[in-house]
N, C-alpha and C. Protein backbone atom coordinates (compact mmCIF):
# COMPACT_ATOMS: atom_id res chain seq x y z
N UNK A 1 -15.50 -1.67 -6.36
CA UNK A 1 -14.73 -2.24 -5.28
C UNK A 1 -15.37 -1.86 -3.94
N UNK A 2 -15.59 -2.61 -2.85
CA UNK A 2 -15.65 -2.64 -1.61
C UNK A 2 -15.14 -1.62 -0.91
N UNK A 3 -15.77 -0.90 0.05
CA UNK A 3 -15.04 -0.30 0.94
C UNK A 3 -15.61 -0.44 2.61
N UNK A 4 -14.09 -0.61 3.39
CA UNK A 4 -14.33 -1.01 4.57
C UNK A 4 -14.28 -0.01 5.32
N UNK A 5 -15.33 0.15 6.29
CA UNK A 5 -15.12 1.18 7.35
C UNK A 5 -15.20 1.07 8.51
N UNK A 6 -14.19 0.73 10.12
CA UNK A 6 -13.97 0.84 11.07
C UNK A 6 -14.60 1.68 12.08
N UNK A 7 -16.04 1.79 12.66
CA UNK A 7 -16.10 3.01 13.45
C UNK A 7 -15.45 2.43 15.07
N UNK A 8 -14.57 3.24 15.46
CA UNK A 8 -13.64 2.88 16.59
C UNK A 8 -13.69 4.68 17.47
N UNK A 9 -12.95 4.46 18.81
CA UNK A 9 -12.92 5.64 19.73
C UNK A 9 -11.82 5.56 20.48
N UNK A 10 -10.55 6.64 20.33
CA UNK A 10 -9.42 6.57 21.34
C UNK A 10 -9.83 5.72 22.58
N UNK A 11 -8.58 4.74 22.73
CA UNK A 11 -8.96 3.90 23.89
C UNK A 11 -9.49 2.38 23.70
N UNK A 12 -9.90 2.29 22.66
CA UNK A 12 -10.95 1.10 22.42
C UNK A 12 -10.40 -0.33 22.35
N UNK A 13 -9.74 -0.53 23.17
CA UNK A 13 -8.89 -2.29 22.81
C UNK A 13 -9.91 -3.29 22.37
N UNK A 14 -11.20 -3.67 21.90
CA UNK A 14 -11.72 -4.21 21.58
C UNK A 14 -11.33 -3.60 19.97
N UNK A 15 -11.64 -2.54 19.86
CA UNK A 15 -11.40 -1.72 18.08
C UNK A 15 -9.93 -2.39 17.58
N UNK A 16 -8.97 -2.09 18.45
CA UNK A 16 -7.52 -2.25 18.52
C UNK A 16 -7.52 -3.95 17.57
N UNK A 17 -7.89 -4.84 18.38
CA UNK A 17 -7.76 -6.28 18.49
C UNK A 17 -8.92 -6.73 16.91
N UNK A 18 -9.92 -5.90 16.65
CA UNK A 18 -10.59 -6.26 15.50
C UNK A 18 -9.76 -5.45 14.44
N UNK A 19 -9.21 -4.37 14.42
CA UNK A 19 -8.46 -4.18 13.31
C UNK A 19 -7.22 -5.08 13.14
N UNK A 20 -6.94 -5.24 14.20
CA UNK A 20 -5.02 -6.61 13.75
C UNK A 20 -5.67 -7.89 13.48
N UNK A 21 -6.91 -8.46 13.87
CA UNK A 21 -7.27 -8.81 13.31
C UNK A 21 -7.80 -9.35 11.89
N UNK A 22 -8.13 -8.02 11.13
CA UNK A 22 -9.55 -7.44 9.81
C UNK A 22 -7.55 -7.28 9.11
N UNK A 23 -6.91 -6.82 9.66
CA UNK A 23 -5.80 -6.68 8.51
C UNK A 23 -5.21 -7.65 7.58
N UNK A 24 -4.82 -8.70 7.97
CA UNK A 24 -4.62 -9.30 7.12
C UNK A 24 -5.25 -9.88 5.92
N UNK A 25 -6.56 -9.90 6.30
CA UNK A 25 -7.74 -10.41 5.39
C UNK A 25 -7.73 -9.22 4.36
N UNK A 26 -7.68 -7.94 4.91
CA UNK A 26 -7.57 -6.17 3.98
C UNK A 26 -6.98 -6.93 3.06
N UNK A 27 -5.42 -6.91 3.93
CA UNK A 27 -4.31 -7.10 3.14
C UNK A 27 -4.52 -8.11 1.51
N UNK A 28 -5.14 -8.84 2.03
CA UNK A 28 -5.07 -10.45 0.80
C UNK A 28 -6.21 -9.71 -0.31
N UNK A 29 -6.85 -8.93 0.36
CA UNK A 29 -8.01 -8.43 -0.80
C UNK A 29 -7.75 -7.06 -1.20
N UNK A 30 -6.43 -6.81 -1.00
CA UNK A 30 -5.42 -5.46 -1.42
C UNK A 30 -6.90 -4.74 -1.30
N UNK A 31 -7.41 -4.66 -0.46
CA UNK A 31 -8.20 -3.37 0.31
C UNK A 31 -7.69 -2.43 1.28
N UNK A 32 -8.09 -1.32 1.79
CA UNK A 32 -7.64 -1.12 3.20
C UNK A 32 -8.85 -0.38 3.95
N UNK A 33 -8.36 -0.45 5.46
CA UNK A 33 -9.80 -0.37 6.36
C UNK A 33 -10.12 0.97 6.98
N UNK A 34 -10.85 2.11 6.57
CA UNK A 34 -10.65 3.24 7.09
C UNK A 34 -11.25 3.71 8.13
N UNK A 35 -10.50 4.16 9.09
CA UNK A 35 -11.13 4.49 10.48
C UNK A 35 -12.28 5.54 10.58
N UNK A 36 -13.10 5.63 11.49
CA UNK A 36 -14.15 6.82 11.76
C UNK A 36 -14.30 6.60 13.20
N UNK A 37 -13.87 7.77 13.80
CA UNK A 37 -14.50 8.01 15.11
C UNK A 37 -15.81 8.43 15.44
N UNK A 38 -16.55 7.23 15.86
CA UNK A 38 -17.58 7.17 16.17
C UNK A 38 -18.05 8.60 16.94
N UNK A 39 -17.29 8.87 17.77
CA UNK A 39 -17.72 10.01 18.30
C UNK A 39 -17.57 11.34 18.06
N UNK A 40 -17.01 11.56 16.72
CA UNK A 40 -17.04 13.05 15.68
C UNK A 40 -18.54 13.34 15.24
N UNK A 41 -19.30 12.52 15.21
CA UNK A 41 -20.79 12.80 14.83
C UNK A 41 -21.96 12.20 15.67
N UNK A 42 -22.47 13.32 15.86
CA UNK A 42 -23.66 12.49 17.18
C UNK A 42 -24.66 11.39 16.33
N UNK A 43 -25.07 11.72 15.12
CA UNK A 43 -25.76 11.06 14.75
C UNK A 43 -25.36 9.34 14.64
N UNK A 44 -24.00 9.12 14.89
CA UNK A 44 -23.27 7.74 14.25
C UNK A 44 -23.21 7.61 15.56
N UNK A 45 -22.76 8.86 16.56
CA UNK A 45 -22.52 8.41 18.21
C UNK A 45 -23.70 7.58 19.08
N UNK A 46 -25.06 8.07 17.98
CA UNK A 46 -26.15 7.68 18.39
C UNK A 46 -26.33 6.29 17.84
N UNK A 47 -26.06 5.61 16.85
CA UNK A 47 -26.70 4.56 15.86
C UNK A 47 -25.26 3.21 16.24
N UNK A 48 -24.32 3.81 16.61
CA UNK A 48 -22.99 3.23 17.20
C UNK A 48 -22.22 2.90 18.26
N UNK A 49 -22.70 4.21 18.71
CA UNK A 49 -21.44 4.59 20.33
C UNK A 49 -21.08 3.04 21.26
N UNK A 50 -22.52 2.37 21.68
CA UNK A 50 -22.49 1.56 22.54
C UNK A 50 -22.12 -0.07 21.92
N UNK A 51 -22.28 0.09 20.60
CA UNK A 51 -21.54 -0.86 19.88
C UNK A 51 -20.36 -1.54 19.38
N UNK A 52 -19.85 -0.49 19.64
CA UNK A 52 -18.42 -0.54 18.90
C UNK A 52 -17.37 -1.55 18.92
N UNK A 53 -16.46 -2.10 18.41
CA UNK A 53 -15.96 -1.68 16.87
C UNK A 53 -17.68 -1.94 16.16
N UNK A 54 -17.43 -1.28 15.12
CA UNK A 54 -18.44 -1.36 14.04
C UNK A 54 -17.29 -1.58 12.80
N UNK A 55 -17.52 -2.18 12.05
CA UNK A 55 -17.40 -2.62 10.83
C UNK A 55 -18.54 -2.98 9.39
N UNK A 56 -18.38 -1.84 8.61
CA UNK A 56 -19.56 -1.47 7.68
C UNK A 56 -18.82 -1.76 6.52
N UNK A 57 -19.44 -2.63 5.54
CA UNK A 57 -18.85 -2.72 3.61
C UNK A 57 -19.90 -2.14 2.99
N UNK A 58 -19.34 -1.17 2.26
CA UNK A 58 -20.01 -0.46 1.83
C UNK A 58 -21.45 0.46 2.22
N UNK A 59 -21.06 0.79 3.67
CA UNK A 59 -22.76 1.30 4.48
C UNK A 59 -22.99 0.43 5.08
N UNK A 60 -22.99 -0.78 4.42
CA UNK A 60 -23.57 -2.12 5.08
C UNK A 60 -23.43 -2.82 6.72
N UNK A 61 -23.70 -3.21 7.63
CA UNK A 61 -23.21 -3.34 8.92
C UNK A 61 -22.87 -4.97 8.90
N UNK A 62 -21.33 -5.12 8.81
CA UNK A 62 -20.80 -6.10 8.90
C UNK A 62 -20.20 -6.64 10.13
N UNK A 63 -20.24 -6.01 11.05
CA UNK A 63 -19.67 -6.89 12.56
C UNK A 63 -20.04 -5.82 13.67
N UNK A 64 -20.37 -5.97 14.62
CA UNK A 64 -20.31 -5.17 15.86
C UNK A 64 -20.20 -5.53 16.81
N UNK A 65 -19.03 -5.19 17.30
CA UNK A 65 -18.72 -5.89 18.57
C UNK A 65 -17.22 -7.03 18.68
N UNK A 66 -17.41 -7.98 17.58
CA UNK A 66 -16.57 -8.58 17.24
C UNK A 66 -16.39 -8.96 15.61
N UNK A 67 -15.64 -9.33 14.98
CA UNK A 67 -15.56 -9.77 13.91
C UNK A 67 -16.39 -10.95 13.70
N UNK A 68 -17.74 -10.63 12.55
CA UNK A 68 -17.93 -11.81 11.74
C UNK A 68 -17.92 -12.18 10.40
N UNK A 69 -17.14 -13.30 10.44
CA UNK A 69 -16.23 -13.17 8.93
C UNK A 69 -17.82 -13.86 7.97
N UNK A 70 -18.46 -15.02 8.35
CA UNK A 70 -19.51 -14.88 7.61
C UNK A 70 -20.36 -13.46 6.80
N UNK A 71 -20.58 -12.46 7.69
CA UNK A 71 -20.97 -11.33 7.24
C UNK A 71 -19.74 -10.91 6.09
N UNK A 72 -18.87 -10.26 6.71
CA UNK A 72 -17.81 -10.10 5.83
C UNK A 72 -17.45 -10.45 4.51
N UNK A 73 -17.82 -11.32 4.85
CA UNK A 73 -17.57 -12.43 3.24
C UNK A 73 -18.86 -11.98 2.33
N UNK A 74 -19.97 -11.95 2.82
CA UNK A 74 -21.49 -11.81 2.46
C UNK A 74 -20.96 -11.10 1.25
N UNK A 75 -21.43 -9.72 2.33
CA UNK A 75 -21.31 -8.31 2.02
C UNK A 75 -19.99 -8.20 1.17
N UNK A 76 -18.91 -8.82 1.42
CA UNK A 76 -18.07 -8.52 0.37
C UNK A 76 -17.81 -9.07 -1.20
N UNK A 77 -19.03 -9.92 -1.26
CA UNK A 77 -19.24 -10.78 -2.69
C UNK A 77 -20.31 -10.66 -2.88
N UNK A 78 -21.02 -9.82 -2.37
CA UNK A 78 -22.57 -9.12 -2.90
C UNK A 78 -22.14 -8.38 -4.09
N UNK A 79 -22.84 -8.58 -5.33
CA UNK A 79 -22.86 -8.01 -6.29
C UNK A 79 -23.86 -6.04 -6.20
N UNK A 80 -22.76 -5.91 -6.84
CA UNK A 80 -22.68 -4.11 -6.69
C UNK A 80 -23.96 -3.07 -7.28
């Protein structure tokens, strides 16, 4: 199974608006989307910070910046 990961930062109304977004879609694929603050690790603060929201399936980099459901979809019916 897929797993979704959110890198977001207190404050982030762009993060805010792609997760109410990314939820319902979770929802229909009885997934759920787990947060990471980008800025708990320099190394992600480095590969992320100025990007953010980030949205990764499985490692994979599925949206930055805004939601793209093409990616999304990709990466989420890529065989495992």
């Amino acid at each position: 199974m897929s797993r979704l990961t959110l890198y977001t930062r207190d404050g982030c109304h762009l993060c805010e608006e792609l997760l109410a977004e990314l939820a319902p879609w979770a929802a229909a694929h009885d997934t759920s989307v787990a947060l990471a603050d980008v800025d708990a690790d320099p190394v992600t603060r480095r590969r992320f910070g100025h990007r953010i929201p980030v949205l990764l399936v499985d490692g994979e980099l599925a949206a930055a910046g805004h939601l793209d459901w093409d990616a999304l979809e990709r990466l989420w019916n890529a065989p495992a």
